[in-house]
PDB file of N, CA and C in Angstrom:
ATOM      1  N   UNK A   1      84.848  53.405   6.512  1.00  0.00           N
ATOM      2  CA  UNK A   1      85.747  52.328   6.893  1.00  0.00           C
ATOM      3  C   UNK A   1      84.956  51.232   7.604  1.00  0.00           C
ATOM      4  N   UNK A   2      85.089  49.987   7.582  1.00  0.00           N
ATOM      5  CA  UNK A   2      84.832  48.749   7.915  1.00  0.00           C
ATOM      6  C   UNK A   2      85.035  48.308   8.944  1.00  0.00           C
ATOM      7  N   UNK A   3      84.833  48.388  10.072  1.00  0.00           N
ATOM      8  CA  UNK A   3      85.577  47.510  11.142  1.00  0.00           C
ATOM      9  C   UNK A   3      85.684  46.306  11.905  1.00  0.00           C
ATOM     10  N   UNK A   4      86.403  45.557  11.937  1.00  0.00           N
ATOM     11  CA  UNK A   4      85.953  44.339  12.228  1.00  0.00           C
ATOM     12  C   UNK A   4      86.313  44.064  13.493  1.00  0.00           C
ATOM     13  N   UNK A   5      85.482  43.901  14.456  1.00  0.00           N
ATOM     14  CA  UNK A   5      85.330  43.797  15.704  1.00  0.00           C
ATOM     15  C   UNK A   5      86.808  42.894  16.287  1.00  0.00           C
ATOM     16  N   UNK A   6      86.529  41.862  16.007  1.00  0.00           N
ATOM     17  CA  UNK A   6      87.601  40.912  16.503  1.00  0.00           C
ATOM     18  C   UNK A   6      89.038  41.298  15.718  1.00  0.00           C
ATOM     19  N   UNK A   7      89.433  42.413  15.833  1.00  0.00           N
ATOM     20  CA  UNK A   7      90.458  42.381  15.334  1.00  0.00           C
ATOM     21  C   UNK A   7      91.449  43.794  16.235  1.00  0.00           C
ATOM     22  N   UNK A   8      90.390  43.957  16.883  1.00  0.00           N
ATOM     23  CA  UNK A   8      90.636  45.111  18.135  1.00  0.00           C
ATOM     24  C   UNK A   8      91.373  44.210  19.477  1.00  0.00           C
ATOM     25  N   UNK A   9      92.723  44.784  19.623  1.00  0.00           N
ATOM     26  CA  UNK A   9      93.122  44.133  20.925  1.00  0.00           C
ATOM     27  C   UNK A   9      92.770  43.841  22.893  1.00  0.00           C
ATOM     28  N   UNK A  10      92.845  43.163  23.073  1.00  0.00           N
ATOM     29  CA  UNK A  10      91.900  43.060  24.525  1.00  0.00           C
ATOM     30  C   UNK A  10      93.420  42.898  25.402  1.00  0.00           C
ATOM     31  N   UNK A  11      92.982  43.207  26.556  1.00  0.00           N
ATOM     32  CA  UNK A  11      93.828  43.331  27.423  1.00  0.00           C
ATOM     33  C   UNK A  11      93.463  42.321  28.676  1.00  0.00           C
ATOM     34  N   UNK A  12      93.658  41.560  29.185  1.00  0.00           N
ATOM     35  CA  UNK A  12      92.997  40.668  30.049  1.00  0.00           C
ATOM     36  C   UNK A  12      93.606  39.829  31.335  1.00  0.00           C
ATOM     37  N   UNK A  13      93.060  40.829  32.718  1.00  0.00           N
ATOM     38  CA  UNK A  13      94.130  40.374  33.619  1.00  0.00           C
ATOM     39  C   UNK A  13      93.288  39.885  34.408  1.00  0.00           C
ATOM     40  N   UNK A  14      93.641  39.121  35.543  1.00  0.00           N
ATOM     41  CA  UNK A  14      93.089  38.897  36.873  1.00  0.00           C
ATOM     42  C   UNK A  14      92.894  39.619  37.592  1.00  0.00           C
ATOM     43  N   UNK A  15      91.750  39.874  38.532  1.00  0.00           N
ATOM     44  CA  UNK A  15      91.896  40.626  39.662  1.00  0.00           C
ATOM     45  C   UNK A  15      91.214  39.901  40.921  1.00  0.00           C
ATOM     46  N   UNK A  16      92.092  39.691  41.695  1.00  0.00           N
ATOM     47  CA  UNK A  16      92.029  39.144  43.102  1.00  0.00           C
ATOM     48  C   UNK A  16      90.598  39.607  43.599  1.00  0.00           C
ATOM     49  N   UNK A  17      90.820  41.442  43.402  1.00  0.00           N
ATOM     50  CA  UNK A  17      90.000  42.262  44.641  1.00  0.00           C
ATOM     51  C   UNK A  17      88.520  42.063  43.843  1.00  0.00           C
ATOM     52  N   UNK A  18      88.254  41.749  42.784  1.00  0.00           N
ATOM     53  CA  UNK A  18      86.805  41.349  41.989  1.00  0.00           C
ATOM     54  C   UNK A  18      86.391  39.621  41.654  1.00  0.00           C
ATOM     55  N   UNK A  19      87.604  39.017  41.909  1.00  0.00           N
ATOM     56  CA  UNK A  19      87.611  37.442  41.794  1.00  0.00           C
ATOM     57  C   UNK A  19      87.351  37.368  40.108  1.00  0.00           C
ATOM     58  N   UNK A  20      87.631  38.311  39.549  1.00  0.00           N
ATOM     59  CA  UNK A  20      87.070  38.545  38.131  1.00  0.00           C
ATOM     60  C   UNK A  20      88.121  38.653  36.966  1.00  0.00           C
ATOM     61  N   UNK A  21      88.270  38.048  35.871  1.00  0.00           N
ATOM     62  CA  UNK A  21      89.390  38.461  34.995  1.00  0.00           C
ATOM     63  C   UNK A  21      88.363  40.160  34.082  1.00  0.00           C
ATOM     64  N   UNK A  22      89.689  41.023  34.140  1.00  0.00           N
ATOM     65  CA  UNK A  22      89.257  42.379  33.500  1.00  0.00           C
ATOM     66  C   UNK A  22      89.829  42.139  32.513  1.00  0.00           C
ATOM     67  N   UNK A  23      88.476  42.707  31.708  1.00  0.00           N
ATOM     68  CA  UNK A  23      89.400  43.265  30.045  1.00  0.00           C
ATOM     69  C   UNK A  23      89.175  44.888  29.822  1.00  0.00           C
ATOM     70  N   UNK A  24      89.947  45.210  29.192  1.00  0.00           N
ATOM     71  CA  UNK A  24      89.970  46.593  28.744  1.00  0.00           C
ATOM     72  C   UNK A  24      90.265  46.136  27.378  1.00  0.00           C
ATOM     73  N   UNK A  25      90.147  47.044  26.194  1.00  0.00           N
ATOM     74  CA  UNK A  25      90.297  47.287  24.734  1.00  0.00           C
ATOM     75  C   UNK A  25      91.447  48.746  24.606  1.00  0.00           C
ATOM     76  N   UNK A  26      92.438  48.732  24.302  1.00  0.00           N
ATOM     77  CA  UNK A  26      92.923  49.791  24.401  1.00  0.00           C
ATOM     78  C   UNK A  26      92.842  51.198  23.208  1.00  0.00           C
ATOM     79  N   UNK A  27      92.705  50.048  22.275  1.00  0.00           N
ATOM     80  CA  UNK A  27      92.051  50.980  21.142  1.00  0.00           C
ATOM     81  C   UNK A  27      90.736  52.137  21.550  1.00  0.00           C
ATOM     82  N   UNK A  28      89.600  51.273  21.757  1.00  0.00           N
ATOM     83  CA  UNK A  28      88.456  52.302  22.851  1.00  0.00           C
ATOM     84  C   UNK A  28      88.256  52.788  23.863  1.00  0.00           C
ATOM     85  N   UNK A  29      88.567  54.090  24.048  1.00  0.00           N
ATOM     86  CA  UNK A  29      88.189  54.499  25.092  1.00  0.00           C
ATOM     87  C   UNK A  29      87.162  54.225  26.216  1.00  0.00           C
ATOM     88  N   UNK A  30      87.245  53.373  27.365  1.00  0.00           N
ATOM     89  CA  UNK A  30      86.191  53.009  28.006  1.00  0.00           C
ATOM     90  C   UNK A  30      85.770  51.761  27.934  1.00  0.00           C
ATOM     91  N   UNK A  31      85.931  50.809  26.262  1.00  0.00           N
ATOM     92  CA  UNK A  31      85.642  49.936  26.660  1.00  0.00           C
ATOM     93  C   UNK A  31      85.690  48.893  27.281  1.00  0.00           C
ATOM     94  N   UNK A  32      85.488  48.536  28.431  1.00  0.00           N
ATOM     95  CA  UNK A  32      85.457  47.524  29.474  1.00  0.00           C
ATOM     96  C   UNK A  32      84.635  46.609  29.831  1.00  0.00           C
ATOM     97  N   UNK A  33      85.090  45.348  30.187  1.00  0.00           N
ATOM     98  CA  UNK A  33      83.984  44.653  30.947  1.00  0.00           C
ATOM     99  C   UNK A  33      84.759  43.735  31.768  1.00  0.00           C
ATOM    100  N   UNK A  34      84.223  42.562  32.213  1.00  0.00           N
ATOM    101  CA  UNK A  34      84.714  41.328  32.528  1.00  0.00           C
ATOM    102  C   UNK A  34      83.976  39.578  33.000  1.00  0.00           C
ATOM    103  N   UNK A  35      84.587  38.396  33.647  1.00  0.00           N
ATOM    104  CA  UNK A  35      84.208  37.614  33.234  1.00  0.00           C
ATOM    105  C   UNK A  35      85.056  36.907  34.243  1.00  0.00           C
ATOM    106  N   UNK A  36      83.884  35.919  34.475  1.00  0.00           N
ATOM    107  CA  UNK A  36      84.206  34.798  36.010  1.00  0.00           C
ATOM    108  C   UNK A  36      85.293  33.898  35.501  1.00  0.00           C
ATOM    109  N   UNK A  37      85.490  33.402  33.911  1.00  0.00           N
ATOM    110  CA  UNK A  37      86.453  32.424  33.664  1.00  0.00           C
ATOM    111  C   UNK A  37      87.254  33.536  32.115  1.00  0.00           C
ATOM    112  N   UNK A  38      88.327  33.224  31.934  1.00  0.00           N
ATOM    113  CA  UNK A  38      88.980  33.470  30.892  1.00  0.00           C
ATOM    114  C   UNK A  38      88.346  33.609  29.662  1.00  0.00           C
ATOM    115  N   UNK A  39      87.631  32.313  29.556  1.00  0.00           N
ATOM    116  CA  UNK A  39      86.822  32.143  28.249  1.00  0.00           C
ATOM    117  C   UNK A  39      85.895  33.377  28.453  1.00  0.00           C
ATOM    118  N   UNK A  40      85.018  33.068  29.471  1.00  0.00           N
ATOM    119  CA  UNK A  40      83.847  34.196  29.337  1.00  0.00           C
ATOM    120  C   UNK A  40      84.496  35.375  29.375  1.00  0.00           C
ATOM    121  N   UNK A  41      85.494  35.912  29.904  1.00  0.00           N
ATOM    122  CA  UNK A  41      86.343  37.435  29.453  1.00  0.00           C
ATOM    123  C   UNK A  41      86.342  37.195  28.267  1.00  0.00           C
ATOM    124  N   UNK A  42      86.629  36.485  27.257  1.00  0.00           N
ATOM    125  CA  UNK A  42      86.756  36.994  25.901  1.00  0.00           C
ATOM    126  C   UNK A  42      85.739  37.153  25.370  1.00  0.00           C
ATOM    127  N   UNK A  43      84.565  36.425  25.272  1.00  0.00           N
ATOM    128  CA  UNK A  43      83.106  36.308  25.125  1.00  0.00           C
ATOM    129  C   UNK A  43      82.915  37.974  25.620  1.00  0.00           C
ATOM    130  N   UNK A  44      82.947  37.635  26.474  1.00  0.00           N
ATOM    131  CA  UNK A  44      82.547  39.316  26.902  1.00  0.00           C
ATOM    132  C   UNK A  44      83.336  41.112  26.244  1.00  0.00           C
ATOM    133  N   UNK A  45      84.490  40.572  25.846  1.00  0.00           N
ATOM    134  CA  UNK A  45      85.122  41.195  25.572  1.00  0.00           C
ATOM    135  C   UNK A  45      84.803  41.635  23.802  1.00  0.00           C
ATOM    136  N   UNK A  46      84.551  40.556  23.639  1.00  0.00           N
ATOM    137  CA  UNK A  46      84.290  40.634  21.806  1.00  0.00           C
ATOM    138  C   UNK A  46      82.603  41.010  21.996  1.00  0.00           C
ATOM    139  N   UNK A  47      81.676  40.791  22.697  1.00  0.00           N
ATOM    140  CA  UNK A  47      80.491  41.754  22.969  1.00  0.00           C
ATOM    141  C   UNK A  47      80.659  43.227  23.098  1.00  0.00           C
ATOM    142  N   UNK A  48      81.720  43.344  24.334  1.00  0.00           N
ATOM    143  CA  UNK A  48      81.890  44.763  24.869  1.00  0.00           C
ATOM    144  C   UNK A  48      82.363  46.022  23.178  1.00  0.00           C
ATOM    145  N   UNK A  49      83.090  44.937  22.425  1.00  0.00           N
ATOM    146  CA  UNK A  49      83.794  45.707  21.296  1.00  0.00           C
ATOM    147  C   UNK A  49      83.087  46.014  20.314  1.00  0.00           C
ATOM    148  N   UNK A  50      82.044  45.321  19.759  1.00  0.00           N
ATOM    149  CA  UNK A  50      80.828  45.078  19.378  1.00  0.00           C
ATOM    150  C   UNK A  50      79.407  46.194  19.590  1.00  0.00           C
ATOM    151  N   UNK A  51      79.182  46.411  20.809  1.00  0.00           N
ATOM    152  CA  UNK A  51      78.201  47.236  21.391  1.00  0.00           C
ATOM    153  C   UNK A  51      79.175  48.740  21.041  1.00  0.00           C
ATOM    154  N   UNK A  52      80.687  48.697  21.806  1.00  0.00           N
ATOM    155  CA  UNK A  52      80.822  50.177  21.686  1.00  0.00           C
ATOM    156  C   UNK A  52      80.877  50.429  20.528  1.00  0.00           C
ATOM    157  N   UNK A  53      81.207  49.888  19.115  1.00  0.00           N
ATOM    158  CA  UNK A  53      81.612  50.309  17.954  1.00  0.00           C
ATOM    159  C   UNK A  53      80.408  51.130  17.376  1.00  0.00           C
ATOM    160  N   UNK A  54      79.085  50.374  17.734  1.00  0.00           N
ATOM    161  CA  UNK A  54      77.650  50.225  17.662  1.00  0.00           C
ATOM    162  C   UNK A  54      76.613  51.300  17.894  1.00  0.00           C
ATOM    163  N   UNK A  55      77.419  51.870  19.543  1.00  0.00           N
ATOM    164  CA  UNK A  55      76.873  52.753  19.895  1.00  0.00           C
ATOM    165  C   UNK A  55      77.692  54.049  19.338  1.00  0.00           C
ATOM    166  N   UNK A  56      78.675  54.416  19.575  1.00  0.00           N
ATOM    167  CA  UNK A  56      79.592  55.332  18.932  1.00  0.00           C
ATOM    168  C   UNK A  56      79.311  55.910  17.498  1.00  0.00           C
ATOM    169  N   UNK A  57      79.111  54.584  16.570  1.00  0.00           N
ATOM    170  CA  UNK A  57      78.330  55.445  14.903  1.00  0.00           C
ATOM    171  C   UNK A  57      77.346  55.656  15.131  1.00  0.00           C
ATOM    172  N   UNK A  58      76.083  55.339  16.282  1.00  0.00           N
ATOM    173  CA  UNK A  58      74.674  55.479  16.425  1.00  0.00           C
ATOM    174  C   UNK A  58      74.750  57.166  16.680  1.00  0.00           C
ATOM    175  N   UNK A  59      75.939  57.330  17.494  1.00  0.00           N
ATOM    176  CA  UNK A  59      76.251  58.975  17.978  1.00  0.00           C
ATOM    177  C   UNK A  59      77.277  59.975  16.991  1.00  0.00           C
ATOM    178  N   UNK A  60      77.423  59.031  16.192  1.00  0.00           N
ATOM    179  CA  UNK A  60      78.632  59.671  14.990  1.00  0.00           C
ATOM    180  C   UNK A  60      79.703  60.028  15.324  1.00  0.00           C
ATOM    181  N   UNK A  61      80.043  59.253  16.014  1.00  0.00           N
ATOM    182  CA  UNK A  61      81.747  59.706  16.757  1.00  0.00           C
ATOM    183  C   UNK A  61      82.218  58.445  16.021  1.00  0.00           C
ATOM    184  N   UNK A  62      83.865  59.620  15.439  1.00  0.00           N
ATOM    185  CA  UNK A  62      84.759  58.265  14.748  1.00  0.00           C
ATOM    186  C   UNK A  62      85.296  56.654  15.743  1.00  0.00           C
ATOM    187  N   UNK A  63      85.462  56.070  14.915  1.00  0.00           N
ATOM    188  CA  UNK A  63      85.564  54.380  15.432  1.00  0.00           C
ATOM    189  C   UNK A  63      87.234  54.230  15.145  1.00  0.00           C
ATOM    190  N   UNK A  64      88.316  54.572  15.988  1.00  0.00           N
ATOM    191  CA  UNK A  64      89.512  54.216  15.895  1.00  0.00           C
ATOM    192  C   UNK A  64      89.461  52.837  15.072  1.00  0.00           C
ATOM    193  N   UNK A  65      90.885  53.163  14.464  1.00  0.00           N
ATOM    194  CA  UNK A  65      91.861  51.535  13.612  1.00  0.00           C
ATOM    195  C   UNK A  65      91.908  50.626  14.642  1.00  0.00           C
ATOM    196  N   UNK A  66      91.922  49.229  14.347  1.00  0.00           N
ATOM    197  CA  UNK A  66      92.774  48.248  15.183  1.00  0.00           C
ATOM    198  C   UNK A  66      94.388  48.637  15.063  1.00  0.00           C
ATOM    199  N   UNK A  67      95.082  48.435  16.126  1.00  0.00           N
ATOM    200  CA  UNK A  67      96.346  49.089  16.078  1.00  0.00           C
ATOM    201  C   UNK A  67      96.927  47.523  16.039  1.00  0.00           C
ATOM    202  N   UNK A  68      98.179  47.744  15.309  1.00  0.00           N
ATOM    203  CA  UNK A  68      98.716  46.406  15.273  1.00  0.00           C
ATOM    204  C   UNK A  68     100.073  46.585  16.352  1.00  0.00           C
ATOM    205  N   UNK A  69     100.050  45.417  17.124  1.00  0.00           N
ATOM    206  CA  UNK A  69     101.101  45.419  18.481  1.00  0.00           C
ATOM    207  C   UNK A  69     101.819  44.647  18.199  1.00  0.00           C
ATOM    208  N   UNK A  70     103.141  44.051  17.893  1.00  0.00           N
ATOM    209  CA  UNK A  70     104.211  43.477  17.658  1.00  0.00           C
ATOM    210  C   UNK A  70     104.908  43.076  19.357  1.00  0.00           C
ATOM    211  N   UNK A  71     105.457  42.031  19.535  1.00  0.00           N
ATOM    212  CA  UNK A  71     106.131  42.032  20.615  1.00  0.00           C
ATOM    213  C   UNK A  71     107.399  41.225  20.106  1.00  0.00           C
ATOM    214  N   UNK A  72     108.246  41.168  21.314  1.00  0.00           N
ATOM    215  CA  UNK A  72     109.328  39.980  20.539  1.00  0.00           C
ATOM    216  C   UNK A  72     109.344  39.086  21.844  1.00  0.00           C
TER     217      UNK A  72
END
């Protein structure tokens, strides 16, 4: 299977107590990072998704689907 990085959902909040916006990926376990402005959270975020996918087949552990999230 194929995966295409940017197509994995990010999660991306503020945090006061780090002055830092957090992202998490909920699809990957673990993957995290974050970023002094919004923009750079996503930058960082589409790296962070990138490296884990990367490292994970380097170790042969399966690479979850992008899950598709609907809201209304």
């Amino acid at each position: 299977m194929k995966t295409e990085p940017l197509r994995y959902s990010m999660n991306i909040q503020w945090s006061e107590e780090d002055q830092a916006y957090i992202v998490t990926v909920p699809e990957l376990p673990g993957c995290k990072t974050h970023g002094k402005t919004y923009i750079e959270a996503v930058k960082q975020g589409q790296d962070a998704i990138k490296s884990w996918i990367e490292a994970n087949k380097a170790w042969g552990r399966p690479i979850p689907a992008p899950r598709i999230t609907m809201t209304a």
